[in-house]
Protein backbone atom coordinates (compact mmCIF):
# COMPACT_ATOMS: atom_id res chain seq x y z
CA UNK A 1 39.72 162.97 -113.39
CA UNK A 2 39.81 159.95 -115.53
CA UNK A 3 38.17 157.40 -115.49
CA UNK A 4 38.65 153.69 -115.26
CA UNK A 5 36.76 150.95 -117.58
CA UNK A 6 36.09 147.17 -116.29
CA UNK A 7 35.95 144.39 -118.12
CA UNK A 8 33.23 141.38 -117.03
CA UNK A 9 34.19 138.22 -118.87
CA UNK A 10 32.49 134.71 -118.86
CA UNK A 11 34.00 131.75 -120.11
CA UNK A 12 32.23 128.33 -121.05
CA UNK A 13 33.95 125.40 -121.12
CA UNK A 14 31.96 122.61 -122.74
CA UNK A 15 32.08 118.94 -122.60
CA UNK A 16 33.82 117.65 -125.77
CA UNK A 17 30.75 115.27 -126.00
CA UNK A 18 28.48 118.51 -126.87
CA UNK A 19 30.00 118.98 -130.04
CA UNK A 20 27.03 122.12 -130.95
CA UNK A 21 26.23 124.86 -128.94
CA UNK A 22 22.52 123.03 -128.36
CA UNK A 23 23.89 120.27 -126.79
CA UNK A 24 25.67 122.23 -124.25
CA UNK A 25 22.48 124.00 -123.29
CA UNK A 26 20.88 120.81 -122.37
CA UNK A 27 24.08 119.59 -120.40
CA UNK A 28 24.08 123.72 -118.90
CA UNK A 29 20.02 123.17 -118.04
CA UNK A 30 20.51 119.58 -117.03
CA UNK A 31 23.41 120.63 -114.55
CA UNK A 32 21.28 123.32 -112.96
CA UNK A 33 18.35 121.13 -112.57
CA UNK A 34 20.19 118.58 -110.52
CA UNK A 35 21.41 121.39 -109.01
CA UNK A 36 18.42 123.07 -108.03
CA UNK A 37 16.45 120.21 -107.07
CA UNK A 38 19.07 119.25 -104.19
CA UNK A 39 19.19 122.93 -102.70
CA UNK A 40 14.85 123.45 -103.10
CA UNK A 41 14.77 120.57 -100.90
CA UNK A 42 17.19 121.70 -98.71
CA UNK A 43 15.64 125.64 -98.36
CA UNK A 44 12.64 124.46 -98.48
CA UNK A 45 11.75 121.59 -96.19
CA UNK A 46 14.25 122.28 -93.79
CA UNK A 47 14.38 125.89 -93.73
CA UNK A 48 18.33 125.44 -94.43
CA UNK A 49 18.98 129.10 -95.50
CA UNK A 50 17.47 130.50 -91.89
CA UNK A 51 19.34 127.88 -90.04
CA UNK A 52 21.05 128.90 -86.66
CA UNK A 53 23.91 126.78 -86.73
CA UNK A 54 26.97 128.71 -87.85
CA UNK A 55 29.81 127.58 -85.47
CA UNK A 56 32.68 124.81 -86.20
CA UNK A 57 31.51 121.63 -87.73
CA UNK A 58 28.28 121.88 -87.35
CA UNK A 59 26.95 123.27 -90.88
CA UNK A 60 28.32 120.94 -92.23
CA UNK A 61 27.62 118.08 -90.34
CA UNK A 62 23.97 118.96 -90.41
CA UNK A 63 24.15 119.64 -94.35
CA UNK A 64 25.65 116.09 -94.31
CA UNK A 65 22.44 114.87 -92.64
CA UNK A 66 20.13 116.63 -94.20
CA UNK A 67 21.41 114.92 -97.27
CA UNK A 68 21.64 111.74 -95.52
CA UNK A 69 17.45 111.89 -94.80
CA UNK A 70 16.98 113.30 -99.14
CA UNK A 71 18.59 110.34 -99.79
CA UNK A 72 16.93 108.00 -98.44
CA UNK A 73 13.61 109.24 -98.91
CA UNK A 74 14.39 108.84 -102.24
CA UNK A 75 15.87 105.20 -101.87
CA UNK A 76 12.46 104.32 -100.90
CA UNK A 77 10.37 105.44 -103.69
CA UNK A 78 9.60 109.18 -101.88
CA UNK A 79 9.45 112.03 -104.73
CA UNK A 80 7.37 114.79 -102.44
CA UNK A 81 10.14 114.95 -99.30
CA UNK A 82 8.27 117.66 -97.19
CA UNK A 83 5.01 115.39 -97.23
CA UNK A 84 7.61 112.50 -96.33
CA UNK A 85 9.04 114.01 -93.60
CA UNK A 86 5.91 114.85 -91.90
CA UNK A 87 4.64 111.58 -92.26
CA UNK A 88 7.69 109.58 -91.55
CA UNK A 89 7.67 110.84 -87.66
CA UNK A 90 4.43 109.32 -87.70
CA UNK A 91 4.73 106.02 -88.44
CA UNK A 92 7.65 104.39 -86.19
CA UNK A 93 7.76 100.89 -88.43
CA UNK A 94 8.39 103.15 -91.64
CA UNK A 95 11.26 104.88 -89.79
CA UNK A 96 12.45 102.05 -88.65
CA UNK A 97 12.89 100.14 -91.89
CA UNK A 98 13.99 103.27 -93.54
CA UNK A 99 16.88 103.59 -91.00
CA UNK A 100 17.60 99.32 -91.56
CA UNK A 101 18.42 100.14 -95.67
């Protein structure tokens, strides 16, 4: 019988500061970047996408403190999280003051 056609449509909205179509590449690429850095971290160092906890509050709560831990890391000069937070368990004072920011 006949036969129905889609249509897929994507539409960009820029920033009016990127007046040319190059400077909203860099703010498309500088968007994802931030973007991508946050959730690496997230998948990577603590396994977030294999994560058990499904039920009520929880995800998010744990999302929230998983965030809460980046963060700080960072606060205190950390760029490599994963080898922070295996050393970090490791060295009480460093916890300690970390948790006192």
């Amino acid at each position: 019988m006949g036969q129905r056609s889609t249509w897929d449509r994507q539409v960009w909205v820029r920033p009016r500061a990127a007046s040319k179509l190059s400077d909203h590449g860099a703010h498309n690429r500088g968007h994802w970047q931030i973007e991508n850095r946050e959730h690496y971290v997230r998948d990577r160092t603590y396994d977030e996408d294999r994560s058990q906890v499904r039920t009520g509050s929880a995800p998010q709560v744990m999302a929230t403190m998983r965030n809460i831990a980046i963060s700080l890391l960072r606060l205190i000069g950390w760029t490599n999280i994963k080898r922070a937070t295996e050393k970090m368990p490791r060295s009480l004072g460093q916890t300690i003051a970390l948790l006192s920011v």
